[in-house]
Protein backbone atom coordinates (compact mmCIF):
# COMPACT_ATOMS: atom_id res chain seq x y z
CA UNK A 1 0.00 0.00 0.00
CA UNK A 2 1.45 3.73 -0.85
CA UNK A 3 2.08 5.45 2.27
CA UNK A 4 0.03 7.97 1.37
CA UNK A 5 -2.82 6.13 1.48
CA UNK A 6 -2.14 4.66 5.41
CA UNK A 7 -4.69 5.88 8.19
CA UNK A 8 -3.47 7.59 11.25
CA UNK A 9 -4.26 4.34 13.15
CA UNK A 10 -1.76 2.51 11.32
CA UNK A 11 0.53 4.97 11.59
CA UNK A 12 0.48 5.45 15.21
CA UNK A 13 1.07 1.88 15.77
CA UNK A 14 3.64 0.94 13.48
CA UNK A 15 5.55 4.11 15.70
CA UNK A 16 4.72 2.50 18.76
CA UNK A 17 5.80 -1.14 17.58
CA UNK A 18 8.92 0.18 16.30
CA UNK A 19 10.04 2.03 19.53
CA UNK A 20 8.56 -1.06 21.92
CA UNK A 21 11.26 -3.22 19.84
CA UNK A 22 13.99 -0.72 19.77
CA UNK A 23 13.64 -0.15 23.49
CA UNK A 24 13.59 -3.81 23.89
CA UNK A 25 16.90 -4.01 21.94
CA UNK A 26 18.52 -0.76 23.59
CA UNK A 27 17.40 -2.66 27.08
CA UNK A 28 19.75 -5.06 26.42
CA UNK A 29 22.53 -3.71 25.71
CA UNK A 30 22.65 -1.94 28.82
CA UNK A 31 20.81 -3.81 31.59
CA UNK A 32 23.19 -6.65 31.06
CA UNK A 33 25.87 -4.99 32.72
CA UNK A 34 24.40 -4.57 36.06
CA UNK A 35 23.88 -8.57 36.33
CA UNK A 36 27.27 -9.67 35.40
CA UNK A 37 28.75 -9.87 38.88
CA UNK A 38 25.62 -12.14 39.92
CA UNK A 39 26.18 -13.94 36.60
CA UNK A 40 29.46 -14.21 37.46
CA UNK A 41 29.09 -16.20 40.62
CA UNK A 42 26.40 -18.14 39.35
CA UNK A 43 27.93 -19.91 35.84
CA UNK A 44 31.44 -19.73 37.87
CA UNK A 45 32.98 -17.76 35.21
CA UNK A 46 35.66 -15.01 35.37
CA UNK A 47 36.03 -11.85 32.95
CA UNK A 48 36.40 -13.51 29.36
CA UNK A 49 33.25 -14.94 29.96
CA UNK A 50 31.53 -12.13 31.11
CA UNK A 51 33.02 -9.80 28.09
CA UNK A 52 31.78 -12.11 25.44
CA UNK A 53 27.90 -11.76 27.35
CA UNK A 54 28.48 -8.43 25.85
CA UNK A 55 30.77 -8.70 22.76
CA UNK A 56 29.01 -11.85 21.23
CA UNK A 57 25.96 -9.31 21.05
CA UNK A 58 27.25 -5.74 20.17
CA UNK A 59 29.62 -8.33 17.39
CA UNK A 60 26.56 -10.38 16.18
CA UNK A 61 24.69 -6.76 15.74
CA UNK A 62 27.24 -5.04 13.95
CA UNK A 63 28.42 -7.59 11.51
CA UNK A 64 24.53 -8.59 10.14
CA UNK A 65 23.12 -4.94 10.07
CA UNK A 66 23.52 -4.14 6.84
CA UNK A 67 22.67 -7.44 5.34
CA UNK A 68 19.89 -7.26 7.21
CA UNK A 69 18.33 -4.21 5.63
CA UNK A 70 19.23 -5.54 2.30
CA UNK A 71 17.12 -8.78 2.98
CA UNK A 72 14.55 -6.60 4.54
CA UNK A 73 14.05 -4.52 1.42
CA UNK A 74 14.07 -7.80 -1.21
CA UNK A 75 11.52 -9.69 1.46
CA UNK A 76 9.32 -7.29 2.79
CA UNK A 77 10.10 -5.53 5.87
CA UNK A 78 7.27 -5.96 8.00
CA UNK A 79 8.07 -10.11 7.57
CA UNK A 80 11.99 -9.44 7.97
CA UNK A 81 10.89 -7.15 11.27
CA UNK A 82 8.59 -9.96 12.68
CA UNK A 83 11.43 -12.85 11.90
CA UNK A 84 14.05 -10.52 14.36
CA UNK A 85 11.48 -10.14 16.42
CA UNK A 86 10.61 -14.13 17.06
CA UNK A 87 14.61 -14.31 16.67
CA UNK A 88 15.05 -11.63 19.74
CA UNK A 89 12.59 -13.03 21.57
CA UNK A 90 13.29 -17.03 21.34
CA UNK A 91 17.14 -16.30 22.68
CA UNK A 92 16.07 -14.26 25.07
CA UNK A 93 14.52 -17.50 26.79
CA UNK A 94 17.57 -19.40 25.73
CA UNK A 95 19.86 -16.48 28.02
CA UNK A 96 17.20 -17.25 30.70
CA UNK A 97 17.68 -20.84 30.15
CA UNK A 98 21.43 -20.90 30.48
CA UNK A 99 23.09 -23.16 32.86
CA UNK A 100 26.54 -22.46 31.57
CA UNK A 101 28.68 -19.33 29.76
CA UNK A 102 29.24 -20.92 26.59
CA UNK A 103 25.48 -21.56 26.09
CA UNK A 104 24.60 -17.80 27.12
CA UNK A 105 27.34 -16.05 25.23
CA UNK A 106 25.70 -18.20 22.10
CA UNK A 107 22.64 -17.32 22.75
CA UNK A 108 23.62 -13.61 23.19
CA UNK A 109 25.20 -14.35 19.26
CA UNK A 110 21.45 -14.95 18.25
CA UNK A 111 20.51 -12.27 20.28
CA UNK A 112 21.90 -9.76 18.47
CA UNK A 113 21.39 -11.57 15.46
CA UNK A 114 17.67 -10.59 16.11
CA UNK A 115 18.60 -7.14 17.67
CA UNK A 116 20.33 -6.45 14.39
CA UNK A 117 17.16 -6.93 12.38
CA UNK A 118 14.91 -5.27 14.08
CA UNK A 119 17.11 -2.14 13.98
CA UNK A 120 18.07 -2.31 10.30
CA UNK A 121 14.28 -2.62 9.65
CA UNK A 122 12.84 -0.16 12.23
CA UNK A 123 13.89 2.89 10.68
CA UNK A 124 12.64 1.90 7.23
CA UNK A 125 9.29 1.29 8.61
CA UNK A 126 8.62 4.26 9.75
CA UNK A 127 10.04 5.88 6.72
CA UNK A 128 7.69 4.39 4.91
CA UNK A 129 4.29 4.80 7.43
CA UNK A 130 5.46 8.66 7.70
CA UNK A 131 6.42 10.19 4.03
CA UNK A 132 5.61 14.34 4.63
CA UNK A 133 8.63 15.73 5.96
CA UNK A 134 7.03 16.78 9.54
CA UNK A 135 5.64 14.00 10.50
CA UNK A 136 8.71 11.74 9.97
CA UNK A 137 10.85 14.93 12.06
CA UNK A 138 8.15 13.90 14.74
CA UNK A 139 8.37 10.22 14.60
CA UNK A 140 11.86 10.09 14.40
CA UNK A 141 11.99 12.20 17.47
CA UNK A 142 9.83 9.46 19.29
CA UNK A 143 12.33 7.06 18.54
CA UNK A 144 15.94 8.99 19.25
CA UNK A 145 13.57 9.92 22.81
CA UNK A 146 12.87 5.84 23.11
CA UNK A 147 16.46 5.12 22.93
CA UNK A 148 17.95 7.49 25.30
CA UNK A 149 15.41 7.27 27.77
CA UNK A 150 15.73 3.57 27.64
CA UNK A 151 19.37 3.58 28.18
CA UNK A 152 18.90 6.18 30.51
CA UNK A 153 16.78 4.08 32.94
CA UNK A 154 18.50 0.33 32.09
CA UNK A 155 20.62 0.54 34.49
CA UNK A 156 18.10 0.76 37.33
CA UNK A 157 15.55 -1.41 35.79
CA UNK A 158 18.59 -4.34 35.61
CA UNK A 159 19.37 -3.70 38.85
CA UNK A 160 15.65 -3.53 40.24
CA UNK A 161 15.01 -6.77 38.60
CA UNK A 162 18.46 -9.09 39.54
CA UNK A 163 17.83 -7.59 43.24
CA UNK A 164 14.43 -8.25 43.35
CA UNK A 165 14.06 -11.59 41.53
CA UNK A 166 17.50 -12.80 39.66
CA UNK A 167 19.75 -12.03 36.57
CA UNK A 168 17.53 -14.68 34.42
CA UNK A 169 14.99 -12.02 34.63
CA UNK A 170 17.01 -9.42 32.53
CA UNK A 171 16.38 -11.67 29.38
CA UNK A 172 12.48 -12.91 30.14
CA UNK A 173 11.42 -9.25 30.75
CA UNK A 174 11.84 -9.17 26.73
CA UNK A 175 9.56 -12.66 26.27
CA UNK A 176 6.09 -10.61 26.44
CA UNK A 177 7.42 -7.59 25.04
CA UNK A 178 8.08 -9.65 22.03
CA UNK A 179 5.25 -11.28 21.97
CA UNK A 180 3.03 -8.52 22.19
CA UNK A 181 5.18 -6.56 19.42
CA UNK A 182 4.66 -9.41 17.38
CA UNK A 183 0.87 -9.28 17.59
CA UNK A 184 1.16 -5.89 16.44
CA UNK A 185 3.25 -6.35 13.71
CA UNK A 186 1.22 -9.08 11.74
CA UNK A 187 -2.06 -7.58 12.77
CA UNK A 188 -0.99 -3.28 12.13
CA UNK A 189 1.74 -2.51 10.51
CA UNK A 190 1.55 -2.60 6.78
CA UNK A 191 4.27 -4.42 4.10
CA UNK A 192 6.39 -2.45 2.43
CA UNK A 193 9.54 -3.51 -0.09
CA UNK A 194 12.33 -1.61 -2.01
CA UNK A 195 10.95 -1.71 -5.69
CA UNK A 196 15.46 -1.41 -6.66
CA UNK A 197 16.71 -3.31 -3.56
CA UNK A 198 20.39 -4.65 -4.16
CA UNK A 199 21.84 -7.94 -4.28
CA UNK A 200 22.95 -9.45 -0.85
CA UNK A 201 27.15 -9.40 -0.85
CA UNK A 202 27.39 -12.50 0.66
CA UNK A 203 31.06 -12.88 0.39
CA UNK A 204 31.08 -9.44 1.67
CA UNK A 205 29.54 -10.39 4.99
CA UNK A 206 31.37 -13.67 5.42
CA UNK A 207 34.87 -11.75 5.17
CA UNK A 208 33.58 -8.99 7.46
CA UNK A 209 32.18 -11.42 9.98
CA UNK A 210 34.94 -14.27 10.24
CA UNK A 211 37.27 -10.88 10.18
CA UNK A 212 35.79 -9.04 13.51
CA UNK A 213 35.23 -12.13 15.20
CA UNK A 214 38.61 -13.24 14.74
CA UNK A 215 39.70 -9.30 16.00
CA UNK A 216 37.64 -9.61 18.75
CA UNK A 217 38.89 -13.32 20.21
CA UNK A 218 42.17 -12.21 19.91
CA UNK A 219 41.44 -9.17 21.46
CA UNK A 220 39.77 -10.92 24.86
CA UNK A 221 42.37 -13.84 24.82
CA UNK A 222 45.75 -11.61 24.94
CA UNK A 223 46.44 -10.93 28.33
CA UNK A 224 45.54 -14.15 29.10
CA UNK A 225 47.69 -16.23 26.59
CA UNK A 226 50.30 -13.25 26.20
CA UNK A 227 50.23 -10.89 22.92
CA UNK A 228 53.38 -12.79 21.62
CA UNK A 229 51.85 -16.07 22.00
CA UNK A 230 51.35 -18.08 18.51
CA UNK A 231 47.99 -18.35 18.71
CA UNK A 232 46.81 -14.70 19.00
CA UNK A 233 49.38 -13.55 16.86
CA UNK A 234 47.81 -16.27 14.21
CA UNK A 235 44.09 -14.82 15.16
CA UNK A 236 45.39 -11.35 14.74
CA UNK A 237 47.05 -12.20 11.37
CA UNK A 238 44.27 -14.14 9.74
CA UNK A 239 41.87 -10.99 10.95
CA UNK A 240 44.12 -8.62 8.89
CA UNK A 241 44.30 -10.98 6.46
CA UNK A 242 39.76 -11.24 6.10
CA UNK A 243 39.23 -7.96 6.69
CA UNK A 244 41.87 -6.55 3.70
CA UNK A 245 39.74 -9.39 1.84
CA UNK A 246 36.71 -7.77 2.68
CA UNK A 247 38.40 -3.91 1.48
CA UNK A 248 39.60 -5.75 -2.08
CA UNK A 249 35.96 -7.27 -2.34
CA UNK A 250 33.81 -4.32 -1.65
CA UNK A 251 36.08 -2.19 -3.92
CA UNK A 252 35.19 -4.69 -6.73
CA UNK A 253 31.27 -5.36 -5.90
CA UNK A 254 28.77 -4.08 -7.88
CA UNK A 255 26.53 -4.32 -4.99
CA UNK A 256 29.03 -3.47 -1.70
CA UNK A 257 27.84 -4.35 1.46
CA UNK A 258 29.90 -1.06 2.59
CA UNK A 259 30.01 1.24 -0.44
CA UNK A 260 33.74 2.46 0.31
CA UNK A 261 32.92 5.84 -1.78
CA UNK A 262 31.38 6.85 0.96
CA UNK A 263 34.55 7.32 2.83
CA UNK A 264 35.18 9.84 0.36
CA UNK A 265 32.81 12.41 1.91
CA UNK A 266 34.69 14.08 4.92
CA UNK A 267 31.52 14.24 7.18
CA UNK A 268 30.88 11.05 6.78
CA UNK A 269 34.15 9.86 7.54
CA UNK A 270 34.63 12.47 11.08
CA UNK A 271 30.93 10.81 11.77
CA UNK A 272 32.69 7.29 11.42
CA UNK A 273 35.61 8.00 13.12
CA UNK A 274 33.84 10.13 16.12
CA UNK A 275 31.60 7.21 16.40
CA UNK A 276 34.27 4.79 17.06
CA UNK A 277 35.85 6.74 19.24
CA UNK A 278 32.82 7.32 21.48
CA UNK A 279 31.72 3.69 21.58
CA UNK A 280 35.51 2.67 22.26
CA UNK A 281 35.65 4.64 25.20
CA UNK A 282 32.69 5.99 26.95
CA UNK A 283 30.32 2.79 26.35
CA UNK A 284 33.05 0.39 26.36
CA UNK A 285 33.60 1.23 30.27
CA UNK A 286 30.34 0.47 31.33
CA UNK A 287 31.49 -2.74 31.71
CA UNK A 288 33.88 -2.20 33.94
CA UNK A 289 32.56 0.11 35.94
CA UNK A 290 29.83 -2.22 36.60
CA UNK A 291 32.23 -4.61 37.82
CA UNK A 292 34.29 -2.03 39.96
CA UNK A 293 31.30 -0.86 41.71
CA UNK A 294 29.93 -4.42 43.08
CA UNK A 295 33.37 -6.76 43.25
CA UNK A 296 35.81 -3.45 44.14
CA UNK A 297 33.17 -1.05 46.45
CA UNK A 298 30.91 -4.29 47.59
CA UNK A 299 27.30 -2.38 46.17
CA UNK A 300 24.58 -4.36 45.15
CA UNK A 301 23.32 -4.83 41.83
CA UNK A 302 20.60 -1.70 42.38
CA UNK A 303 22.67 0.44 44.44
CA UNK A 304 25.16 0.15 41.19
CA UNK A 305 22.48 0.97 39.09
CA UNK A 306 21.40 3.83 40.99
CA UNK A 307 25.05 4.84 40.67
CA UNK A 308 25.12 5.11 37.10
CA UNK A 309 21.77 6.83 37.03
CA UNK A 310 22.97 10.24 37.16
CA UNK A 311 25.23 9.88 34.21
CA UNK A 312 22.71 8.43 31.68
CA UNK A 313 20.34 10.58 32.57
CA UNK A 314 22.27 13.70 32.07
CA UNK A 315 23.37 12.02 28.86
CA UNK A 316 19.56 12.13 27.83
CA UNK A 317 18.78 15.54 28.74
CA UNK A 318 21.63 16.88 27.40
CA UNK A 319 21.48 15.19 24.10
CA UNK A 320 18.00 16.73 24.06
CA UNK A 321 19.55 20.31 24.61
CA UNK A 322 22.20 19.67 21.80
CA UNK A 323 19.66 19.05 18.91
CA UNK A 324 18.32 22.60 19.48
CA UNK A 325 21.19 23.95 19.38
CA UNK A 326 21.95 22.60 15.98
CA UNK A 327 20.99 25.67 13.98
CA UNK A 328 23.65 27.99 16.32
CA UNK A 329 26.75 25.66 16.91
CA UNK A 330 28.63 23.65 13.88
CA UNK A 331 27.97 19.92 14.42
CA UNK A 332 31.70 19.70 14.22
CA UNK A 333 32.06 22.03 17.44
CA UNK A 334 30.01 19.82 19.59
CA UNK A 335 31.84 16.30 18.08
CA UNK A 336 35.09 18.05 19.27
CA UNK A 337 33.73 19.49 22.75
CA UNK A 338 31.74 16.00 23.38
CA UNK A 339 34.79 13.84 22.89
CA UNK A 340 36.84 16.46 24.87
CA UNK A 341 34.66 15.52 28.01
CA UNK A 342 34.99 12.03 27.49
CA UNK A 343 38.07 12.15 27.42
CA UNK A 344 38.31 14.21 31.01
CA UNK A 345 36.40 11.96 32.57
CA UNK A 346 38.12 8.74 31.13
CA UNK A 347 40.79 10.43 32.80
CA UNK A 348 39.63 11.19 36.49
CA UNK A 349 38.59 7.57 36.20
CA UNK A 350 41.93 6.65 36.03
CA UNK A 351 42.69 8.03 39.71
CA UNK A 352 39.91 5.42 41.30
CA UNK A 353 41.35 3.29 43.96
CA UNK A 354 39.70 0.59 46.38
CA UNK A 355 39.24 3.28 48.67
CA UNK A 356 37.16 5.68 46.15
CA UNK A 357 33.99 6.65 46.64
């Protein structure tokens, strides 16, 4: 159906089914933190475990994206959507289900599997339910609110809920989310395809994927094995080695899964690169502070959530202040001041002891 021709109703709740999932998703990326001590005792694991709870997701998400919005706009996104939704919402009862840390760092790799669908797809669909100009400004707003609110309260909510009941309940909070989403995906939200949707680069994503996950095991396994040991120097090597493949391929594909002419464009390229620095640093502690604050300081799983409240909800608000100021300060000015704060506080991190506060 043209989306000129879709009623308000249908509008209203493909915006609210496509937040519901994305908060779902957002959820758990960051409630998972605030259980890992309590995961940690209870599937007797120690920290390489506990960082692949995290990186098998967050790795899973970012190597399938794209792919996933290619499928989504050859299939039909409202059936891709509903697949990462029964995806999301099937190994979320598999994490619940998980009696050791192999099984629930795989079934974190489906997890985010799922995650990635849903969030390749989400913003298409309400592309497509919201054509004028305004009322796409609005619904997007709806959803950049849904994602920093949701991060802004995760760390409570996971730390309400392993307190209160246990960490299992981080993952089955998502079962009748998902279930309910699903309902109103197959029931409201209208199909919608990409009349000139691209070929899938399939060797693309296998060099890409085998590449980072390759990056990333050698990554978690050096201090362990040592950084001159055979074996991560052989993981690090073969990683070079896919991910060049990947470069040569994409530069050759008629249909890239990462158009590398796009690197050409110098805002596009700061974006990329302030991205990666922000998600390198600032989100990449979480984990560790999570771990600091209940196995250094001795809090509980909500008192350490409470702990982090003040900084994601600051995060929120000010994020909120920044996009009104877009039409007075360069975007550029506020990349460079934002990662200049970062970096002050990375650094007065640096000065916490056992003793700290």
């Amino acid at each position: 159906m043209p989306s000129s021709l879709l009623s308000s109703s249908t509008k209203r709740w493909t915006l609210a089914v496509v937040c519901a999932a994305t908060a779902m998703l957002m959820l758990d990326i960051a409630v998972v933190n605030t259980a890992l001590s309590r995961i940690a005792a209870d599937l007797h694991t120690g920290l390489g475990g506990l960082q692949w709870i995290v990186d098998a997701y967050t790795l899973a998400l970012a190597t399938t994206v794209l792919t996933a919005g290619g499928l989504a706009d050859r299939l039909g996104r409202r059936r891709v959507f509903a697949v990462g939704l029964g995806v999301f919402t099937l190994a979320s009862i598999a994490c619940a289900a998980s009696t050791d840390i192999t099984f629930l760092d795989a079934a974190r790799a489906v997890q985010g599997i799922g995650a990635a669908i849903m969030f390749a797809v989400s913003l298409a669909l309400l592309a497509h339910a919201f054509p004028g100009e305004k009322e796409r400004a609005g619904a997007l707003a709806a959803y950049g609110a849904t994602i920093g609110g949701t991060f802004a309260i995760a760390p409570l909510v996971g730390g309400l809920l392993v307190s209160g009941l246990d960490w299992q309940w981080i993952f089955l909070i998502n079962v009748p989310i998902g279930i309910a989403c699903l309902w109103i995906t197959h029931a409201k939200v209208v199909e919608s395809r990409d009349p000139n949707a691209r070929a899938i680069d399939w060797p693309g994503q296998t060099t890409l994927t085998a590449g980072l996950f390759l990056l990333v095991l050698a990554l978690l396994r050096g201090n362990d094995d040592g950084w001159g040991s055979a074996t991560i120097l052989a993981e690090l090597g073969v990683a070079a080695a896919l991910i060049a493949a990947f470069l040569a391929i994409e530069r050759r594909s008629d249909h890239p899964l990462l158009p590398l002419g796009l690197f050409r464009n110098r805002s596009f390229t700061g974006a990329q690169i302030a991205a990666f620095a922000i998600s390198g640093s600032w989100f990449a502690i979480f984990l560790y502070i999570t771990l600091y604050l209940q196995q250094v300081l001795g809090l509980s799983p909500i008192q350490s959530g409470a702990t982090l409240i003040p900084g994601t909800v600051i995060m929120f608000v000010v994020a909120g202040a920044t996009s009104q100021m877009a039409e007075r300060v360069s975007a550029r000015a506020m990349i460079v001041v934002g990662l200049a704060l970062v970096a002050i506080g990375q650094a007065l991190m640096v000065v916490a002891a056992t003793d700290s506060s």
